[in-house]
C-alpha atoms as a PDB file:
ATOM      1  CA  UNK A   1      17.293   9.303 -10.060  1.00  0.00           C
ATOM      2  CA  UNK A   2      14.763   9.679 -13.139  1.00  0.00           C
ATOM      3  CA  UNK A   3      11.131   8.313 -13.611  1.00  0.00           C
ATOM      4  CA  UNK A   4       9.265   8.004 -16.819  1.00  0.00           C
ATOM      5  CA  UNK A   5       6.072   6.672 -17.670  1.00  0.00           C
ATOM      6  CA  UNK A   6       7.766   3.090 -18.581  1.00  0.00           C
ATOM      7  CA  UNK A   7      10.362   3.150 -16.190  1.00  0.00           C
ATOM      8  CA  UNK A   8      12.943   4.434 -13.839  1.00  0.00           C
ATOM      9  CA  UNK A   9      16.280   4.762 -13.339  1.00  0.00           C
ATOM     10  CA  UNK A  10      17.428   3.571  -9.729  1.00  0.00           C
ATOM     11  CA  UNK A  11      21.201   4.175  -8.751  1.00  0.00           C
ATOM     12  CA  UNK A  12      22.219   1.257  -6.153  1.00  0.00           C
ATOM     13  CA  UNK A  13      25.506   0.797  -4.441  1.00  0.00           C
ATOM     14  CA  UNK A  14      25.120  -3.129  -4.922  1.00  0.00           C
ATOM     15  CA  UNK A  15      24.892  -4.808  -8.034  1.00  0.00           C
ATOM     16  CA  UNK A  16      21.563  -6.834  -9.759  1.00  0.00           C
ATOM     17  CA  UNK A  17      21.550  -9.270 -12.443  1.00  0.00           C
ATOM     18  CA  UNK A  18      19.642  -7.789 -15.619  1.00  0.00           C
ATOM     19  CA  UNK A  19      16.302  -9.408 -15.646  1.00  0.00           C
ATOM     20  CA  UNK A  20      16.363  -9.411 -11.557  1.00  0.00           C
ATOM     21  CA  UNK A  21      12.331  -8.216 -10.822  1.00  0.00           C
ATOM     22  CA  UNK A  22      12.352  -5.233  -8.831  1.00  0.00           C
ATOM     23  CA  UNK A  23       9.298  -4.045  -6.421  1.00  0.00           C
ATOM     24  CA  UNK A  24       9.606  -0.040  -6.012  1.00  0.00           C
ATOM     25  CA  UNK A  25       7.461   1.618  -3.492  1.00  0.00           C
ATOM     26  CA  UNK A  26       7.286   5.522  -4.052  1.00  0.00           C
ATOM     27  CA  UNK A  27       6.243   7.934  -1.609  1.00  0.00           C
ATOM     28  CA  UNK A  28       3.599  10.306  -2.946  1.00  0.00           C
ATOM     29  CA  UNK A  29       2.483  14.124  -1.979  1.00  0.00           C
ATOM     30  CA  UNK A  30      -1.163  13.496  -0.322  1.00  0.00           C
ATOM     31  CA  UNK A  31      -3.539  15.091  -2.003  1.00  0.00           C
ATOM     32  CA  UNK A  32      -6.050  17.078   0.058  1.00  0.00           C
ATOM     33  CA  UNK A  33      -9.999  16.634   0.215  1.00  0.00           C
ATOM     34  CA  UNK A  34      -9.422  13.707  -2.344  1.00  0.00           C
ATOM     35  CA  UNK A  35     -10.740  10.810   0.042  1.00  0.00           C
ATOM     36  CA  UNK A  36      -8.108   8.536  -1.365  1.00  0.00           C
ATOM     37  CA  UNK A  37      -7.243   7.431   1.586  1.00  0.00           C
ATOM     38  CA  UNK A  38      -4.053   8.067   4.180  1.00  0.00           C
ATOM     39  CA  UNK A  39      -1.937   5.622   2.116  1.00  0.00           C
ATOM     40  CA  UNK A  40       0.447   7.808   0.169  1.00  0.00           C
ATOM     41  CA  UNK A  41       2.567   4.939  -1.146  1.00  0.00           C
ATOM     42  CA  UNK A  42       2.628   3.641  -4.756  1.00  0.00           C
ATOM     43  CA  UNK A  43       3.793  -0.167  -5.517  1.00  0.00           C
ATOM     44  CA  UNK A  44       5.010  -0.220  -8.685  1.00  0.00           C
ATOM     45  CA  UNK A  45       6.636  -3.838 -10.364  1.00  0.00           C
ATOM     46  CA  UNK A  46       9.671  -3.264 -12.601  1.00  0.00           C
ATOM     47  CA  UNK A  47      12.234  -5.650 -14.385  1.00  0.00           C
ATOM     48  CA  UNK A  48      16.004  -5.073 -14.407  1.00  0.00           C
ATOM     49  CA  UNK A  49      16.949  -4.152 -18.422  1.00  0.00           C
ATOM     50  CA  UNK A  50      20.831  -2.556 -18.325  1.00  0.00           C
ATOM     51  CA  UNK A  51      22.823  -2.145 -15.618  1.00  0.00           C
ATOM     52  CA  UNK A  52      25.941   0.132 -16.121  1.00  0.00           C
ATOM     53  CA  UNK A  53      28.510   1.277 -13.701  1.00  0.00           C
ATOM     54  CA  UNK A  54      29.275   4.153 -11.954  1.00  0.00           C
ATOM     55  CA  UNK A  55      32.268   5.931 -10.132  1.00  0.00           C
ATOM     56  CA  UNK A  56      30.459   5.046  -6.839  1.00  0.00           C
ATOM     57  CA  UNK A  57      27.223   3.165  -7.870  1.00  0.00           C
ATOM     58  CA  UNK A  58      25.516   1.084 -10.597  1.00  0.00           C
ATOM     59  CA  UNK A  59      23.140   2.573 -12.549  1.00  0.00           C
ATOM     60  CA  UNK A  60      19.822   0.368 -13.244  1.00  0.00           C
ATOM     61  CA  UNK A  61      17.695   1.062 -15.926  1.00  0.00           C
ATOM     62  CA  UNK A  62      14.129  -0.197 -14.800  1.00  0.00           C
ATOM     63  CA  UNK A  63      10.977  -1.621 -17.497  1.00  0.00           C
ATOM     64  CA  UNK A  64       7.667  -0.809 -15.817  1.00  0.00           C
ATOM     65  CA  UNK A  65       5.648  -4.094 -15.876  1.00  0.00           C
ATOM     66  CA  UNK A  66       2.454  -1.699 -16.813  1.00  0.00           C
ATOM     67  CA  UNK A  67       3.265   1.910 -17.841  1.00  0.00           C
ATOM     68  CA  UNK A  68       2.061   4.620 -15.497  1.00  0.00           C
ATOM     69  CA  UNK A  69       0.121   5.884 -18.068  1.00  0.00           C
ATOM     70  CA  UNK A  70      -2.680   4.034 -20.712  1.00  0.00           C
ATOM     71  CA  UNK A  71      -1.070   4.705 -23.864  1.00  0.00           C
ATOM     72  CA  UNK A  72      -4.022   3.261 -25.900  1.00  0.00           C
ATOM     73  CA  UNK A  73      -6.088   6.702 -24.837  1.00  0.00           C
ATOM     74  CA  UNK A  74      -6.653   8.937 -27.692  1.00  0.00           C
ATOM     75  CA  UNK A  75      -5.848  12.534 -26.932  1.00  0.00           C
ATOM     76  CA  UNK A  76      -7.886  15.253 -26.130  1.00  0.00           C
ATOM     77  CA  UNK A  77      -9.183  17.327 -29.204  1.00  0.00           C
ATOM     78  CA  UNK A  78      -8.336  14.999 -31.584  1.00  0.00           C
ATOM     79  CA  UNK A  79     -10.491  13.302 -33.930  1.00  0.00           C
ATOM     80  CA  UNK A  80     -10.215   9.933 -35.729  1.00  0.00           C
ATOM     81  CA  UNK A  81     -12.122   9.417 -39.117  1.00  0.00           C
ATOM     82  CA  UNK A  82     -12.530   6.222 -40.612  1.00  0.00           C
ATOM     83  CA  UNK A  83     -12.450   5.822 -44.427  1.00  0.00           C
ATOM     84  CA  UNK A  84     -14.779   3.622 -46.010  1.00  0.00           C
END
């Protein structure tokens, strides 16, 4: 239903324990002239961290096992001094 960076939240019509480890493969738009290849599939690993339910489904909110994105990366344009 809704992806983030650190997670995902996955609406299932049978119930998981919290802490169950999820695999999630998502389908991804091929890029053209990239030569990444013809697989257009990304594995991601998740844990299980609320589950909640719904009129017809349980809603799962998922923990990325590595974000999607290097958070550790400064930002474009900005500059870090150090003080001495």
């Amino acid at each position: 239903m809704n992806i983030s960076a650190g997670g995902a939240l996955l609406a299932t019509r049978r119930y998981l324990p919290v802490s169950s480890r999820i695999s999630l493969e998502i389908p991804t738009a091929p890029l053209p002239h990239a030569g990444i290849g013809s697989d257009f599939v990304r594995s991601l690993q998740a844990r299980l961290v609320t589950v909640t339910h719904s009129e017809q489904c349980y809603l799962c909110g998922l923990k990325f096992s590595r974000p999607l994105i290097d958070t550790h990366v400064s930002k474009p344009g900005r500059k870090y001094s150090s003080s001495v």
